[in-house]
PDB file of N, CA and C in Angstrom:
ATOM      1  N   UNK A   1       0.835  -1.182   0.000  1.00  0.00           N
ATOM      2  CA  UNK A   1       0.000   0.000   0.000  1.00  0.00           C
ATOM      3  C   UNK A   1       0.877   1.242   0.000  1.00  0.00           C
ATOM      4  N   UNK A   2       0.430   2.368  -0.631  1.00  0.00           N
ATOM      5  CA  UNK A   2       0.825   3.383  -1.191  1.00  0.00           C
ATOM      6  C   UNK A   2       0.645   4.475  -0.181  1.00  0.00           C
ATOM      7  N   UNK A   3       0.868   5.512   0.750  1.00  0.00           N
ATOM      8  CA  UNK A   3       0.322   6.549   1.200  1.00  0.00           C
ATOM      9  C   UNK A   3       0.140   7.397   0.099  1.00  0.00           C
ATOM     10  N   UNK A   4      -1.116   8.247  -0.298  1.00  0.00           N
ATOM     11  CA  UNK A   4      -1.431   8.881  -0.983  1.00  0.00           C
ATOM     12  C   UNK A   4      -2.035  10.256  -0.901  1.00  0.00           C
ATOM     13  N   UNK A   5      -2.635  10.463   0.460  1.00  0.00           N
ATOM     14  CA  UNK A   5      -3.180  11.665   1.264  1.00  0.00           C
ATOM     15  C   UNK A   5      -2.762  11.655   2.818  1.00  0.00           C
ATOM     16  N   UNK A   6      -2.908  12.429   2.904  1.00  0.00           N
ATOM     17  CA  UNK A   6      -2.620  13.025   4.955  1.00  0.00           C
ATOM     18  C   UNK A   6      -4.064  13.612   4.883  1.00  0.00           C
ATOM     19  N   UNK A   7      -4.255  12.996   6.190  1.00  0.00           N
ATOM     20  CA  UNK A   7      -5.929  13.478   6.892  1.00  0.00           C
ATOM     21  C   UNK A   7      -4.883  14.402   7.864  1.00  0.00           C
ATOM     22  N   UNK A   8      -5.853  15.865   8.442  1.00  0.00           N
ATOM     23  CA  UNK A   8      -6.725  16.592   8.851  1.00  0.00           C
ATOM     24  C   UNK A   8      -7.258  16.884   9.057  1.00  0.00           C
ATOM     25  N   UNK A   9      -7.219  17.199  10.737  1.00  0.00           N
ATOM     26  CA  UNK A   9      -8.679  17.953  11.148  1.00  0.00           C
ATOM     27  C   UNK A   9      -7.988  19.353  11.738  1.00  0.00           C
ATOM     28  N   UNK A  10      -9.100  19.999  11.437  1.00  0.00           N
ATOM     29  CA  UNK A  10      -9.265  21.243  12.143  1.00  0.00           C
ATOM     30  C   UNK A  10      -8.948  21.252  13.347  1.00  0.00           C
ATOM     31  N   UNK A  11      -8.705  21.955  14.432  1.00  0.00           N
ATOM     32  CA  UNK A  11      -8.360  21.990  15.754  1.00  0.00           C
ATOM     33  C   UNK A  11      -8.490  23.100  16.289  1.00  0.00           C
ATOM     34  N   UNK A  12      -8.565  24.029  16.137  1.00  0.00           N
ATOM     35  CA  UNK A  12      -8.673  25.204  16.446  1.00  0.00           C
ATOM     36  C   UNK A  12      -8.590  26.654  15.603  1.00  0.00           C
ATOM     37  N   UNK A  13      -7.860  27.502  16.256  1.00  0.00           N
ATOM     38  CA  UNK A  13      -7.524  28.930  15.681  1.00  0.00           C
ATOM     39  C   UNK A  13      -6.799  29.586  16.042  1.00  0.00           C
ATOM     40  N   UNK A  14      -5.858  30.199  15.684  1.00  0.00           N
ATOM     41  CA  UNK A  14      -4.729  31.193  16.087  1.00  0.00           C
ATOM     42  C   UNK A  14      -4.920  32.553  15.678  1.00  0.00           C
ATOM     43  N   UNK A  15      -3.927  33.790  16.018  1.00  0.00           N
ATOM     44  CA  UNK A  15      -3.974  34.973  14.948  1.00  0.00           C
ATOM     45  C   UNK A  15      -2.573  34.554  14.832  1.00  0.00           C
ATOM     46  N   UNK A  16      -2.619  35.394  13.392  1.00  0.00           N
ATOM     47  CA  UNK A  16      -1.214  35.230  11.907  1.00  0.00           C
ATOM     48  C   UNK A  16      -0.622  36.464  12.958  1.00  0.00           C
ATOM     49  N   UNK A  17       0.825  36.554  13.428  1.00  0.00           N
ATOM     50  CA  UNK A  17       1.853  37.113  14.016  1.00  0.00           C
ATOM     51  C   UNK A  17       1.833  38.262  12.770  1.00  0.00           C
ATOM     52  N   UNK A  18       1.856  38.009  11.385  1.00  0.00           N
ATOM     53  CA  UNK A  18       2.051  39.432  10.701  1.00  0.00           C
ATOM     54  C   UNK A  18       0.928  40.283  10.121  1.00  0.00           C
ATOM     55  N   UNK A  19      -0.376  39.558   9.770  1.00  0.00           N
ATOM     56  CA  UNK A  19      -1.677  40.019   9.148  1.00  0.00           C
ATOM     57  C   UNK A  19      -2.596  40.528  10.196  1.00  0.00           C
ATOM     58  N   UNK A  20      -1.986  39.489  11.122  1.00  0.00           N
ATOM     59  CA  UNK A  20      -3.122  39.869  12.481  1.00  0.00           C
ATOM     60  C   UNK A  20      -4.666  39.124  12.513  1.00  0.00           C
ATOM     61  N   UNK A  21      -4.707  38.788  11.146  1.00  0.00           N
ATOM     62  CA  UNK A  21      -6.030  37.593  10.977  1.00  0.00           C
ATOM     63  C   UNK A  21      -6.058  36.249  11.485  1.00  0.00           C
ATOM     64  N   UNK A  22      -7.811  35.814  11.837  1.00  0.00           N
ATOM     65  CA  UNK A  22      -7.297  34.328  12.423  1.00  0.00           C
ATOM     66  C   UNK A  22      -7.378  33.150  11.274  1.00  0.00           C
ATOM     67  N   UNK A  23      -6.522  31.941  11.924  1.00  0.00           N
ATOM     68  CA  UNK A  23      -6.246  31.296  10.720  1.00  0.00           C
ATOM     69  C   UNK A  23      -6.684  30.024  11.572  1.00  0.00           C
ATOM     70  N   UNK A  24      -6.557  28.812  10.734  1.00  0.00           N
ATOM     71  CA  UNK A  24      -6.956  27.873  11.435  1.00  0.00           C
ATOM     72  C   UNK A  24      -5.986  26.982  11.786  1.00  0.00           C
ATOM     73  N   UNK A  25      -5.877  26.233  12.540  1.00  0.00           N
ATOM     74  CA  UNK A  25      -4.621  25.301  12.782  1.00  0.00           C
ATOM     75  C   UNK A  25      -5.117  23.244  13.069  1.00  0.00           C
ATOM     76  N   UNK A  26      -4.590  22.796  12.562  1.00  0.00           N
ATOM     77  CA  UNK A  26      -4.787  21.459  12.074  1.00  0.00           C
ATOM     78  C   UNK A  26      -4.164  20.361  12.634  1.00  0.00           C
ATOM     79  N   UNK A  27      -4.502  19.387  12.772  1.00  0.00           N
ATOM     80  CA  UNK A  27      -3.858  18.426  13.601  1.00  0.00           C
ATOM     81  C   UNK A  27      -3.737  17.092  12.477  1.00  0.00           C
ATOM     82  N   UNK A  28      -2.255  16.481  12.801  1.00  0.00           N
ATOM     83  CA  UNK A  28      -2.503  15.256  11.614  1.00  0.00           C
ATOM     84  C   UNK A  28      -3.285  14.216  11.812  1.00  0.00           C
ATOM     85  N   UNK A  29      -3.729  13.365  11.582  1.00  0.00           N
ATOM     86  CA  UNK A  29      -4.879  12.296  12.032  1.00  0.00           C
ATOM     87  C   UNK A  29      -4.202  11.367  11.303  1.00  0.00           C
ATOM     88  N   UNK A  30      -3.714  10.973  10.587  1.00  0.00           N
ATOM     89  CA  UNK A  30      -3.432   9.895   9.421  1.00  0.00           C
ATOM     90  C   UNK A  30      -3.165  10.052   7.988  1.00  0.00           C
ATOM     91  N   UNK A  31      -3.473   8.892   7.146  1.00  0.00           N
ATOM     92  CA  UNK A  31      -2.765   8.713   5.687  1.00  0.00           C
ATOM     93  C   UNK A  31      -4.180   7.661   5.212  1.00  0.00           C
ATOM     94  N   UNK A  32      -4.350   8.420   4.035  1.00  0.00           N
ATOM     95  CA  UNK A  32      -5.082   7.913   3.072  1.00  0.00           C
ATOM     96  C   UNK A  32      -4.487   7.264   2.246  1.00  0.00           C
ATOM     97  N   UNK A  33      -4.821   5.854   2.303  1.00  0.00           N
ATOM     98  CA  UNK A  33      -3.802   4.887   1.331  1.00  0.00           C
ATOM     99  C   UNK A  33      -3.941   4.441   0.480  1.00  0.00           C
ATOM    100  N   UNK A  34      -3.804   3.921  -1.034  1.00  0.00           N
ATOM    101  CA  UNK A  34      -4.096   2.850  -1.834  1.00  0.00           C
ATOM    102  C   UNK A  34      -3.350   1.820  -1.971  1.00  0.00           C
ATOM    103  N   UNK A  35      -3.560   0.732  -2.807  1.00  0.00           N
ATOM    104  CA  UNK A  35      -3.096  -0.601  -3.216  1.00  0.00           C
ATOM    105  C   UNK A  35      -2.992  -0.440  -4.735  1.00  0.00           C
ATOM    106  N   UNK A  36      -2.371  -1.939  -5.055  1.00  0.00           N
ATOM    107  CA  UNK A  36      -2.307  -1.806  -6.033  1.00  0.00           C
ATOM    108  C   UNK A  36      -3.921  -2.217  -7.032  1.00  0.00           C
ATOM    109  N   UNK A  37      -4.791  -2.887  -6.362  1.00  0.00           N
ATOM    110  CA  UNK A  37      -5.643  -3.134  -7.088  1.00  0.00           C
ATOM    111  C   UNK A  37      -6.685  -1.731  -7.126  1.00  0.00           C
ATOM    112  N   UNK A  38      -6.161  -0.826  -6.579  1.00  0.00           N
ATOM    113  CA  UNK A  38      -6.658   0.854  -6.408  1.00  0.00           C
ATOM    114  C   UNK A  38      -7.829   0.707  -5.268  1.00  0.00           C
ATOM    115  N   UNK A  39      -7.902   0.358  -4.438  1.00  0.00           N
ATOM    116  CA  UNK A  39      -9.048   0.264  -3.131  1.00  0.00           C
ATOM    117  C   UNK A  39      -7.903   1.110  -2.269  1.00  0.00           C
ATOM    118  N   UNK A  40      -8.945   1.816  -1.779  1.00  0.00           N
ATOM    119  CA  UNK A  40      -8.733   2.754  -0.673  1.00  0.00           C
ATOM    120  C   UNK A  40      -8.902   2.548   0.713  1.00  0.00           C
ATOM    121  N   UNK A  41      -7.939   2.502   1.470  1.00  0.00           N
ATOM    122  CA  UNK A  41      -7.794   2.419   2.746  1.00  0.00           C
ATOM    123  C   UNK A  41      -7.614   3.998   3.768  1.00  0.00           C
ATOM    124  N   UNK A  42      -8.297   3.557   5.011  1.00  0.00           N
ATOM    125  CA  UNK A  42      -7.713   4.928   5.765  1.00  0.00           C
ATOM    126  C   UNK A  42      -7.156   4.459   7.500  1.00  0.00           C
ATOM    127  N   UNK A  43      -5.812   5.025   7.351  1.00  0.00           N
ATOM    128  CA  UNK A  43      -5.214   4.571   8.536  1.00  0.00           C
ATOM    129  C   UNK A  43      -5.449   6.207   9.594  1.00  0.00           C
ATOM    130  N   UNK A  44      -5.828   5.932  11.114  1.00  0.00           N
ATOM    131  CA  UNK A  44      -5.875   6.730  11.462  1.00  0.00           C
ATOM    132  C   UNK A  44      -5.109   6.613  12.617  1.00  0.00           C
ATOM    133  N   UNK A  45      -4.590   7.810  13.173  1.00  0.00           N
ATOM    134  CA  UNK A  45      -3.230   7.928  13.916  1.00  0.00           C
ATOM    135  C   UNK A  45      -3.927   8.486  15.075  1.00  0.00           C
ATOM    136  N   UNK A  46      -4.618   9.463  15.387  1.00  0.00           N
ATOM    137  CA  UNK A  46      -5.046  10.402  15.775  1.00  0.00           C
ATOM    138  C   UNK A  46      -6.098  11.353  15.553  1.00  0.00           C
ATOM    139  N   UNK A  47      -6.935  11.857  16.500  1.00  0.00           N
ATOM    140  CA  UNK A  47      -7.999  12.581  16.649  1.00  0.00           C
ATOM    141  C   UNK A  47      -8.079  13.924  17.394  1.00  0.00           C
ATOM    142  N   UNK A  48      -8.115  14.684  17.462  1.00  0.00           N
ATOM    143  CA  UNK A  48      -8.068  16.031  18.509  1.00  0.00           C
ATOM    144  C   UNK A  48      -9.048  15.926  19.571  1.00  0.00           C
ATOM    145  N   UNK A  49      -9.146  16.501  20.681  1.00  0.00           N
ATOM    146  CA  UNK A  49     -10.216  16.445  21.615  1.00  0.00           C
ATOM    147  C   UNK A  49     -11.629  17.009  21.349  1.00  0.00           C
ATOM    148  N   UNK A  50     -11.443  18.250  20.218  1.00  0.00           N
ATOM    149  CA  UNK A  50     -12.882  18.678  20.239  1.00  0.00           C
ATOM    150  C   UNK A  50     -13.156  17.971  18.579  1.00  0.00           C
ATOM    151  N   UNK A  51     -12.820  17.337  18.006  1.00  0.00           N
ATOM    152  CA  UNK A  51     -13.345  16.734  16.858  1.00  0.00           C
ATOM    153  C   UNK A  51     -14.622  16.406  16.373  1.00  0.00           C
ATOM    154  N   UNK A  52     -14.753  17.537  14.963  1.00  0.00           N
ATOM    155  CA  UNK A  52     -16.139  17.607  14.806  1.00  0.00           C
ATOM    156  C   UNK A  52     -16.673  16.485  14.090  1.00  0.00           C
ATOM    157  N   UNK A  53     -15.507  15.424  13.483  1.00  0.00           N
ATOM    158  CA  UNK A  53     -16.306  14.239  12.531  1.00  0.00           C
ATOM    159  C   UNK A  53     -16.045  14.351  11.085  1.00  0.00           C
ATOM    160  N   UNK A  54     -15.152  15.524  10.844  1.00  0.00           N
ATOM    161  CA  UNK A  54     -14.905  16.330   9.272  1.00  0.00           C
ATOM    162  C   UNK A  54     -13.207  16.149   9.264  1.00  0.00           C
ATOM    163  N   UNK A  55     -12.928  15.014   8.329  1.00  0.00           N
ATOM    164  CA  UNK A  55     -11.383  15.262   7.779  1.00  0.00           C
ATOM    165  C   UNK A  55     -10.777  15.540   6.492  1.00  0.00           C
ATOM    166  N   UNK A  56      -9.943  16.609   6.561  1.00  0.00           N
ATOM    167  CA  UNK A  56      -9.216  17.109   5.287  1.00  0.00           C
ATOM    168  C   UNK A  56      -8.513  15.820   4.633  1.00  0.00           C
ATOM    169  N   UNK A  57      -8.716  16.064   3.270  1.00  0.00           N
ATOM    170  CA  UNK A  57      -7.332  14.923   2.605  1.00  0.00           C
ATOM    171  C   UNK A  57      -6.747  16.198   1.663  1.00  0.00           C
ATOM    172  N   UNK A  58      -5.086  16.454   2.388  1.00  0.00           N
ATOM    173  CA  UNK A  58      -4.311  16.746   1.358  1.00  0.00           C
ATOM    174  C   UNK A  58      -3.195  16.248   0.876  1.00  0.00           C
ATOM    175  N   UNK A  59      -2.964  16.562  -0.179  1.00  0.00           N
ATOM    176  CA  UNK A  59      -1.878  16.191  -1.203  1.00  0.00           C
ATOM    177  C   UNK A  59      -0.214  15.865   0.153  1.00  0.00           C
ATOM    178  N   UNK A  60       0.343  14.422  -0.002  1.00  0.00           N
ATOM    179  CA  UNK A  60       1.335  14.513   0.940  1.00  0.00           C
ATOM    180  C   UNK A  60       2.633  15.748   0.425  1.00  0.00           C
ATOM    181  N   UNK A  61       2.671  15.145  -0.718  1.00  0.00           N
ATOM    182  CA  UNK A  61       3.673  16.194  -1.977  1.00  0.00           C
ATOM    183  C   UNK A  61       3.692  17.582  -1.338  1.00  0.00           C
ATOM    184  N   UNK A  62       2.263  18.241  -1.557  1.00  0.00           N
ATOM    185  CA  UNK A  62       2.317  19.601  -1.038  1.00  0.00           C
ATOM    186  C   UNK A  62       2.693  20.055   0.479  1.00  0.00           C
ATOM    187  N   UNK A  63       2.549  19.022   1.231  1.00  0.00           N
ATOM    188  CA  UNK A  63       2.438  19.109   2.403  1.00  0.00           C
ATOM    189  C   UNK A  63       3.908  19.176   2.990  1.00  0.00           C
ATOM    190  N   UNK A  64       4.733  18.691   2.067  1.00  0.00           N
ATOM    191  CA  UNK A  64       5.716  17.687   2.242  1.00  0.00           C
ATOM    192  C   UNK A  64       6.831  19.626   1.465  1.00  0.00           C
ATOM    193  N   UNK A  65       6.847  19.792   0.660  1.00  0.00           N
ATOM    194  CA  UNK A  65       7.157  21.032   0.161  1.00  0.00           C
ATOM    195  C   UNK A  65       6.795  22.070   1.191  1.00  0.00           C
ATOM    196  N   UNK A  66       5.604  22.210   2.192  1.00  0.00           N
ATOM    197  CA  UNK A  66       5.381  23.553   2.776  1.00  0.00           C
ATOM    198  C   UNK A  66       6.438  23.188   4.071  1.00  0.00           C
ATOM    199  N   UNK A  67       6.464  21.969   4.209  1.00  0.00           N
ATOM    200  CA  UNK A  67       7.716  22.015   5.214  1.00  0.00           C
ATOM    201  C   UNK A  67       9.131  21.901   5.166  1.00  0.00           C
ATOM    202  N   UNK A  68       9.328  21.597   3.678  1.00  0.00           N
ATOM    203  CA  UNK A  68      10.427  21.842   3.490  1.00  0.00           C
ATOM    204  C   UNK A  68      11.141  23.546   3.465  1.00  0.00           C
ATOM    205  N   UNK A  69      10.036  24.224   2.850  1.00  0.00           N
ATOM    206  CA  UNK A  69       9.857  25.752   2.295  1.00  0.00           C
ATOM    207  C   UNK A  69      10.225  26.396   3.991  1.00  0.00           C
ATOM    208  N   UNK A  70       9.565  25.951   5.225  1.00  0.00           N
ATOM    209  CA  UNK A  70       8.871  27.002   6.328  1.00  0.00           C
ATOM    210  C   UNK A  70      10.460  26.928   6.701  1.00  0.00           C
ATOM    211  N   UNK A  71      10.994  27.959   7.641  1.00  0.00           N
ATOM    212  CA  UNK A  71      11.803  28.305   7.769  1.00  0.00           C
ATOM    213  C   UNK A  71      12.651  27.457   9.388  1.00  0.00           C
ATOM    214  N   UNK A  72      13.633  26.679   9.545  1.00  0.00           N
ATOM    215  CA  UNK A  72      14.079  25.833  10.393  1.00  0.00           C
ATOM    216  C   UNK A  72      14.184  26.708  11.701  1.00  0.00           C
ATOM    217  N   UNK A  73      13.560  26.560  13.121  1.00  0.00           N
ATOM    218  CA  UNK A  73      14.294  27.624  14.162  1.00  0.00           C
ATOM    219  C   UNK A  73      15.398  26.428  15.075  1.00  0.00           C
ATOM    220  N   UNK A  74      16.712  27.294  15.124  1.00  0.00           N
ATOM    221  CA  UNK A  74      17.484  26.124  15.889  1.00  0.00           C
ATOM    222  C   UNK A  74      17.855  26.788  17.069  1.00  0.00           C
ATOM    223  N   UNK A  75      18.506  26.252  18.002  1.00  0.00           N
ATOM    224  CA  UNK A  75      18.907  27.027  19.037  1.00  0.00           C
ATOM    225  C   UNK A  75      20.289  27.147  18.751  1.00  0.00           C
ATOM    226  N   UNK A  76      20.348  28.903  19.444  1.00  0.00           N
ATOM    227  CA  UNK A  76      21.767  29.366  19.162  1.00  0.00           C
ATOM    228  C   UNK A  76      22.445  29.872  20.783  1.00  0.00           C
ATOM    229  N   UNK A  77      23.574  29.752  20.962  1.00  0.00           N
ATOM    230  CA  UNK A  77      23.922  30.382  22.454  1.00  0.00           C
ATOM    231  C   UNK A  77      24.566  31.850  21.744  1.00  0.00           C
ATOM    232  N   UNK A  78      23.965  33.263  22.405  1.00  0.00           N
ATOM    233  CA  UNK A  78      24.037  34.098  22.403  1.00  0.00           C
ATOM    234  C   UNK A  78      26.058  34.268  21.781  1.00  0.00           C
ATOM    235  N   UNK A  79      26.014  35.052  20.540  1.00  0.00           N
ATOM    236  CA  UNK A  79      27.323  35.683  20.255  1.00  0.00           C
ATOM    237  C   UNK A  79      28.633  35.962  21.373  1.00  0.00           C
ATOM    238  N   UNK A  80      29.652  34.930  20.774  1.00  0.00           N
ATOM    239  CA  UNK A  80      30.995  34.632  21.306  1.00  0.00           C
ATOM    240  C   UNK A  80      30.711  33.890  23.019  1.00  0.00           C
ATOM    241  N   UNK A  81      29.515  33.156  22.801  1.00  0.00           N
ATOM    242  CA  UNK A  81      29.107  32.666  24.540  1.00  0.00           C
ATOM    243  C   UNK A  81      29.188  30.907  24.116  1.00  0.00           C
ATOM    244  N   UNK A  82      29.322  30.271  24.433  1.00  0.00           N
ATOM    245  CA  UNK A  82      29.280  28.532  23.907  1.00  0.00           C
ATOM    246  C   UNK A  82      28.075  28.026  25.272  1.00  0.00           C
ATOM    247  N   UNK A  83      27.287  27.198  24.614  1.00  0.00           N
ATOM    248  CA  UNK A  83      26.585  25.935  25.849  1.00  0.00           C
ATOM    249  C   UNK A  83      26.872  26.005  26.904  1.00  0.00           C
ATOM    250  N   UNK A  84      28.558  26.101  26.827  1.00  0.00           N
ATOM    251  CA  UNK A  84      29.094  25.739  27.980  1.00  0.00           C
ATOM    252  C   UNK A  84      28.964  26.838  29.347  1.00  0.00           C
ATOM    253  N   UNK A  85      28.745  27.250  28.971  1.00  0.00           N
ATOM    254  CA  UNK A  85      28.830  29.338  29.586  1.00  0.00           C
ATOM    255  C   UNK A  85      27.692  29.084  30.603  1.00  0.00           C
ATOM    256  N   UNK A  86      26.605  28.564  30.476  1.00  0.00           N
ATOM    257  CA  UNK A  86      25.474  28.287  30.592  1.00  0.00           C
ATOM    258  C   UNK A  86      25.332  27.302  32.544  1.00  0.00           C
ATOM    259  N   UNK A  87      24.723  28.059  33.629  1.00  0.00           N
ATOM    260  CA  UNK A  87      24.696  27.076  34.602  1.00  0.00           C
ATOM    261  C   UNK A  87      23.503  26.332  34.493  1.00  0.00           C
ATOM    262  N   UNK A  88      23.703  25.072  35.039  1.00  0.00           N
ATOM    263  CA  UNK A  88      22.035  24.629  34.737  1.00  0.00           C
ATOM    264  C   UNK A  88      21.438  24.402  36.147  1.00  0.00           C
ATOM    265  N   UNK A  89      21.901  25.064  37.000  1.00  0.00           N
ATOM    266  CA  UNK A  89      21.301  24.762  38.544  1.00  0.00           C
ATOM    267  C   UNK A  89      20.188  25.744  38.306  1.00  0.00           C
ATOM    268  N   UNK A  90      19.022  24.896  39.220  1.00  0.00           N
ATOM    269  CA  UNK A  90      17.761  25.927  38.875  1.00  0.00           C
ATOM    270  C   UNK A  90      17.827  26.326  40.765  1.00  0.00           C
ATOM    271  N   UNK A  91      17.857  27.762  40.773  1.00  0.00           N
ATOM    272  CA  UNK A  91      18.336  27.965  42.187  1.00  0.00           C
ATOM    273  C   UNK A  91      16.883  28.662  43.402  1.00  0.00           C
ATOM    274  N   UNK A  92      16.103  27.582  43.292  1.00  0.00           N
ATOM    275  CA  UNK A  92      15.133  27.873  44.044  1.00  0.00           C
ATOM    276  C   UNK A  92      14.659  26.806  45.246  1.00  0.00           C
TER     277      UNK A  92
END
């Protein structure tokens, strides 16, 4: 069997940090699969807590490109400072 779609559901809503509009935000649920005799299967991974019963199928390809595209955040230790600089006693 083939993965061929990623399910989605809805999950909520955020506001966009630059537009200021709300957008929606999605949770993965699974993979829409085929075979070779073309019958469709659906594997499900996951559900959100308020789940209305409605799942997206999109393209893995595209899905697969918007995360390649979104931009990586890594952690950096502050200029000419190393890890090491760093105490890790939490002093309370």
């Amino acid at each position: 069997m083939k993965a061929i779609k990623r399910l989605m559901a809805k999950s909520g809503t955020y506001k966009d940090r630059e537009t200021g509009q709300d957008k929606n935000s999605y949770t993965r649920c699974g993979v829409l699969m085929k075979n070779e005799q073309g019958e469709v299967s659906i594997k499900l991974e996951a559900l959100p807590v308020n789940f209305d019963g409605w799942l997206n199928c999109w393209d893995l390809e595209s899905s697969q490109a918007k995360q390649a595209a979104a931009p990586k955040m890594q952690a950096q230790a502050p200029q000419g400072a190393s890890f090491n600089d760093f105490n890790d006693e939490i002093g309370f």
